[in-house]
Protein backbone atom coordinates (compact mmCIF):
# COMPACT_ATOMS: atom_id res chain seq x y z
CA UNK A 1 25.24 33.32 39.11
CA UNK A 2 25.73 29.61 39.10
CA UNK A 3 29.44 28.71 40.20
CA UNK A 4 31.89 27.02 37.26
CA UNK A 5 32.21 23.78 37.82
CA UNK A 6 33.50 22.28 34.69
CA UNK A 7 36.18 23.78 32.11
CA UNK A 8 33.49 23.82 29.22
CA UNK A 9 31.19 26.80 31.60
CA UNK A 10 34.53 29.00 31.44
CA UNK A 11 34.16 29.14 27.74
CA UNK A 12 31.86 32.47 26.56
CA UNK A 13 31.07 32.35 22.77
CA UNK A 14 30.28 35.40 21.38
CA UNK A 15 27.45 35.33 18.96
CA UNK A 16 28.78 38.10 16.94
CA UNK A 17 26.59 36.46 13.81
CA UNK A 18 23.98 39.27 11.60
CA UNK A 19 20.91 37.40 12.07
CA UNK A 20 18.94 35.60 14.84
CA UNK A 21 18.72 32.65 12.45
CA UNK A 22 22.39 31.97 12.10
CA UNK A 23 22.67 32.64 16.09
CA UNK A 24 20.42 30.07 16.63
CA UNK A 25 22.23 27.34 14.48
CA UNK A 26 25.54 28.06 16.43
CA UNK A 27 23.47 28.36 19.92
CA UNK A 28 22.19 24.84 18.88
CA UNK A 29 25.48 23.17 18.05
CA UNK A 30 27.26 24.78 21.08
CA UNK A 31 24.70 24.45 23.78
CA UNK A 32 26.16 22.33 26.99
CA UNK A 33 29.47 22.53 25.57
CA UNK A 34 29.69 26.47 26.15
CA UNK A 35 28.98 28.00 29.32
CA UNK A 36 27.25 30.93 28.27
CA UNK A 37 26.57 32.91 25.16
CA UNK A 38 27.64 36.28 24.74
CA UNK A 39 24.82 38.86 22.79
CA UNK A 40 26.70 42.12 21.36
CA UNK A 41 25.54 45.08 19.73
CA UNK A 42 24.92 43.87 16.38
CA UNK A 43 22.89 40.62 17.12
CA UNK A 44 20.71 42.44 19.94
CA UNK A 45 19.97 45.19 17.14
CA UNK A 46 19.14 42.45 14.64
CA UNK A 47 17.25 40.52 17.04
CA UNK A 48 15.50 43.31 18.35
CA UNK A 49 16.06 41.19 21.85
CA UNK A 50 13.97 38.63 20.41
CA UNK A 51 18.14 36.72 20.87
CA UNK A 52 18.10 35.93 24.09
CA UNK A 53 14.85 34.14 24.04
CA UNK A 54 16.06 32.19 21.77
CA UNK A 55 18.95 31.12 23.03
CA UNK A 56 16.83 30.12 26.30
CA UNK A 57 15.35 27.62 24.35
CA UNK A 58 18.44 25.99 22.76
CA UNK A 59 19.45 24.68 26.34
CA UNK A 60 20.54 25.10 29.91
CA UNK A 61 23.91 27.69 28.58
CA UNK A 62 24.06 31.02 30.59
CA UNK A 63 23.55 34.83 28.80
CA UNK A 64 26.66 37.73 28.51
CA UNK A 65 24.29 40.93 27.39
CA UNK A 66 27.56 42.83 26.09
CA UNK A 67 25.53 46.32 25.10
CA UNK A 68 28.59 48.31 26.89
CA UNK A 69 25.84 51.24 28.31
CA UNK A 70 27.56 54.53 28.13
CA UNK A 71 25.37 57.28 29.02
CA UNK A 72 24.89 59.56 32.10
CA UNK A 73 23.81 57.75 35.38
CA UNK A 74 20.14 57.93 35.15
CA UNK A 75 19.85 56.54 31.81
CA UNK A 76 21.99 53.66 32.11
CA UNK A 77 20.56 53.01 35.53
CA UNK A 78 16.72 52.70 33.85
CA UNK A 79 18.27 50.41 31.05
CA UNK A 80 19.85 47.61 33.29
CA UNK A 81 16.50 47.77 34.86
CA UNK A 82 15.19 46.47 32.18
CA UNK A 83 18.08 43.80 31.30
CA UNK A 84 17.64 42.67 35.08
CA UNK A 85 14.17 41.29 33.89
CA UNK A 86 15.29 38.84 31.60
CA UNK A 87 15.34 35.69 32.70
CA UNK A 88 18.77 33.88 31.95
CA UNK A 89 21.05 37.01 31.64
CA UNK A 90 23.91 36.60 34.38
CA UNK A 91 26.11 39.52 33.23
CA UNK A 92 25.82 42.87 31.43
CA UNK A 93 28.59 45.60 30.50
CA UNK A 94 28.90 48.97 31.23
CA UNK A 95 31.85 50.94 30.16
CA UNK A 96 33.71 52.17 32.57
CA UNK A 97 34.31 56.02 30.96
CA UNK A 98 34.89 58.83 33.09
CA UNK A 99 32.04 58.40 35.76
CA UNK A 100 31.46 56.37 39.19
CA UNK A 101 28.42 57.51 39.32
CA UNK A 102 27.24 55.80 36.04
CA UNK A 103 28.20 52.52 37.37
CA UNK A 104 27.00 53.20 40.70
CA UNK A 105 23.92 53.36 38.76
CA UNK A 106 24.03 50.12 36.93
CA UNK A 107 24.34 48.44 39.72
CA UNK A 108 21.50 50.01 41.90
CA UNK A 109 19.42 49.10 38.24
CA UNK A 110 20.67 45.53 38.24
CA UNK A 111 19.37 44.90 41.87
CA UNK A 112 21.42 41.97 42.18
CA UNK A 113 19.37 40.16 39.48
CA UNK A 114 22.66 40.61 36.92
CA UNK A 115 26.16 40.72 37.37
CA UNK A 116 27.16 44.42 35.94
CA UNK A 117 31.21 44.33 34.71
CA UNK A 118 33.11 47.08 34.12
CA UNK A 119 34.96 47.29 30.46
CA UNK A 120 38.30 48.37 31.28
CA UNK A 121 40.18 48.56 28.12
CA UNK A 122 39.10 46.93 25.24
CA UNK A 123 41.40 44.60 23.72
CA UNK A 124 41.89 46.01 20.18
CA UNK A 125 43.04 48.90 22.14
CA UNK A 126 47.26 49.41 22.01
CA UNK A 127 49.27 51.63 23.64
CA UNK A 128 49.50 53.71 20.34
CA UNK A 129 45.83 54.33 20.43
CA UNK A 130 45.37 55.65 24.06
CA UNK A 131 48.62 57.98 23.05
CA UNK A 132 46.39 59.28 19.88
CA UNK A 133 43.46 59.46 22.15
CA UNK A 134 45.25 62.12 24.57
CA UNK A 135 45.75 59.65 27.55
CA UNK A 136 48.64 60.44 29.69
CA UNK A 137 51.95 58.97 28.72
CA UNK A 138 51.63 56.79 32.28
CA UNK A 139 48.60 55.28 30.87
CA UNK A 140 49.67 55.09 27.07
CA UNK A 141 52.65 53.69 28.08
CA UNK A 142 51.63 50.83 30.19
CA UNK A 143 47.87 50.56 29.30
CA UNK A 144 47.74 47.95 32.27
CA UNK A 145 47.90 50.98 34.37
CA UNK A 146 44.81 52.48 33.09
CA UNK A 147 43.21 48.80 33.30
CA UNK A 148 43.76 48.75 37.63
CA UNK A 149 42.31 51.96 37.72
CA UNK A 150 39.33 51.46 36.04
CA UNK A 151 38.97 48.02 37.74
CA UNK A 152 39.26 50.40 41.16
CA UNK A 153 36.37 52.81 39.71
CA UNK A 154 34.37 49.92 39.42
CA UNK A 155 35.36 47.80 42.68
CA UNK A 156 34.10 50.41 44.27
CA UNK A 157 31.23 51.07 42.49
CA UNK A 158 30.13 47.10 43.82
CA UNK A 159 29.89 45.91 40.72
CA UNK A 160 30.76 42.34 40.24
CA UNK A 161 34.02 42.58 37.69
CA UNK A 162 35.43 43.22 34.38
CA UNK A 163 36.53 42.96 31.52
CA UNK A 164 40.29 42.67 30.93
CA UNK A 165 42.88 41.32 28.66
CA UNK A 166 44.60 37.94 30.10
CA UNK A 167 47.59 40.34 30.58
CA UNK A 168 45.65 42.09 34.27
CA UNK A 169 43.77 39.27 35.34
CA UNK A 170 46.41 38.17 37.78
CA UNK A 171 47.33 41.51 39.10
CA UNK A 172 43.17 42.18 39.39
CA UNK A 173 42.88 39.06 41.36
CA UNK A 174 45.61 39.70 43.36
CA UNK A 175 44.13 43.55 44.27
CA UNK A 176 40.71 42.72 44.29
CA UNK A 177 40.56 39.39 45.21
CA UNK A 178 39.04 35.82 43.97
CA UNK A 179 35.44 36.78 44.12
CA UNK A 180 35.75 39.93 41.65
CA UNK A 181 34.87 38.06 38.40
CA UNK A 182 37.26 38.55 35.62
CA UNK A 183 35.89 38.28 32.09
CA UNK A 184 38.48 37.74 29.28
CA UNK A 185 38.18 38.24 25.64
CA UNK A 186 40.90 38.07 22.69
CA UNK A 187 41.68 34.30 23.33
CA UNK A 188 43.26 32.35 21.17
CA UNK A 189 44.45 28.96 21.33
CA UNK A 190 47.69 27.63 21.20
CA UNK A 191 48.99 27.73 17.70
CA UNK A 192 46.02 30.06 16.29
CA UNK A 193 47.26 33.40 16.87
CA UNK A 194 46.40 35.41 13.78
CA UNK A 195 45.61 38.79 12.17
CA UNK A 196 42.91 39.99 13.39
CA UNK A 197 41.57 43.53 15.38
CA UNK A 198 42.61 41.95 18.53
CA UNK A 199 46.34 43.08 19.68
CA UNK A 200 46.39 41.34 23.49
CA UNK A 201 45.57 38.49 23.27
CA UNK A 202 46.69 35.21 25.28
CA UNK A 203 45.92 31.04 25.56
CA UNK A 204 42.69 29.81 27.30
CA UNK A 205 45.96 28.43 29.48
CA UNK A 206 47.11 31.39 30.13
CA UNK A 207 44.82 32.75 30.86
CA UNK A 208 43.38 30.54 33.17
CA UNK A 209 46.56 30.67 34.85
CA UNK A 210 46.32 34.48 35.46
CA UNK A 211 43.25 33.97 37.41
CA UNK A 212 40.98 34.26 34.50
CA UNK A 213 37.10 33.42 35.20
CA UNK A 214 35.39 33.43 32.05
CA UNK A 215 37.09 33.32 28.74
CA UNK A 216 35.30 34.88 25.59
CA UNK A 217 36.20 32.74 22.33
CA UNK A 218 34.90 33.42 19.00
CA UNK A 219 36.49 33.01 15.45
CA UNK A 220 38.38 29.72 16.53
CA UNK A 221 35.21 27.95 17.49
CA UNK A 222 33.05 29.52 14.83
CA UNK A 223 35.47 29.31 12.29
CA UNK A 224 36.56 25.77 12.62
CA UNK A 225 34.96 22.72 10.37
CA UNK A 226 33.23 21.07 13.74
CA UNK A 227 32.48 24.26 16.12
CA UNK A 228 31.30 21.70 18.32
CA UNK A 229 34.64 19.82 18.77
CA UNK A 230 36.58 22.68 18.72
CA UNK A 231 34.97 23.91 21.74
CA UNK A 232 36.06 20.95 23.40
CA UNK A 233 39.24 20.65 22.56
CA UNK A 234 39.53 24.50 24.17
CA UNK A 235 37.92 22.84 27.05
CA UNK A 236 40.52 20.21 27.49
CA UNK A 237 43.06 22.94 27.31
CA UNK A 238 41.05 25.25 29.99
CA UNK A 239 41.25 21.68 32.36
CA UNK A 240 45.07 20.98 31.83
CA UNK A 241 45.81 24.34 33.16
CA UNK A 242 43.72 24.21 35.66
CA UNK A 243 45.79 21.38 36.88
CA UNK A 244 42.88 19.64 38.78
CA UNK A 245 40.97 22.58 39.60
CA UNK A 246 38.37 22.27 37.21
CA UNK A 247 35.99 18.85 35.85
């Protein structure tokens, strides 16, 4: 995994697009001023993988495989086998469930070719939801609470991070220190909070200043008139609040 060196390879753009072709456009426009593209569900389905070769060709930007592989140990070991011979995939997502042992797996599968992150929580998830799921008032309550324990489950499973809201990325740095990669989706720049299916969200600022290491930012690059622009003005944001600490 390369190390960040500029603001523009903390940005993650999700290609959360229905065909390869329009993937490609936005790979084109975006390439060098994203750090990596993220491939989800829908696209790698579309795609039937063909994606991610594709997106090798657009330019030097970095792949997020986000398939979140839920399934007992064996199976989701054999199936980051398989991501872990792609060329140009850095991370892939397991969720974190119920079971070490899955994520024990993934990473035995990944062989240190990929870095496998946990999913914690996802961020359209609210309090009220885990309380309608059946989770335990500590966790419904305070769903940062389930967040540090699934970030535990997967610490110690040695895999190399997760995925959080902006809200637990300081408190995961501070347990698990600097080196266990946070990855942080529902982003949304100053001024562009809307309505959307994501409920915690924060700034690229903010979220840099919680210790964030990659940020995941969609509909305000894709949606604006120059997605090219827009991603650097994010990036300018991402460098003022890293006061120095990134190019």
């Amino acid at each position: 995994m390369a190390e960040k060196k500029t603001a523009a390879d903390c940005i993650v753009f999700p290609l959360d697009l229905p065909t390869v072709a329009e993937a490609a456009e936005y790979a084109r426009q975006l390439s060098g001023r994203v750090g990596m593209f993220k491939i989800g569900l829908e696209l790698f389905i579309s795609g039937r993988g063909q994606i991610i070769e594709t997106i090798r060709e657009s330019g030097d930007s970095a792949i997020f495989l986000d398939l979140k592989l839920h399934d007992i140990p064996a199976t989701v070991g054999r199936a980051m086998e398989r991501i872990a011979a792609w060329d140009g995939v850095v991370f892939a997502t397991v969720h974190c469930g119920e079971s070490p042992a899955m994520l024990k797996a993934a990473v035995r599968g990944s062989s240190g070719r990929v870095g496998v992150l946990g999913v914690t929580v996802l961020t359209s998830v609210s309090g009220k939801d885990l309380q309608k799921a059946g989770f335990d008032p500590v966790y419904a309550d305070d769903p940062g609470a389930l967040v540090m324990k699934r970030a535990q489950m997967v610490r110690d499973a040695g895999c190399a991070g997760v995925v959080c809201s902006g809200h637990e990325a300081a408190a995961i740095k501070a347990e698990f220190g600097s080196d266990f990669v946070t990855m942080v989706p529902g982003i949304r720049p100053a001024g562009s909070v809307g309505k959307d299916d994501q409920k915690r969200v924060v700034t690229p600022g903010q979220a840099v200043q919680n210790g964030a290491d990659y940020l995941v930012i969609g509909r305000p690059i894709r949606d604006a008139d120059d997605p090219g622009k827009a991603a650097e003005q994010i990036a300018a944001e991402i460098r003022e609040a890293a006061g120095g600490g990134l190019a």
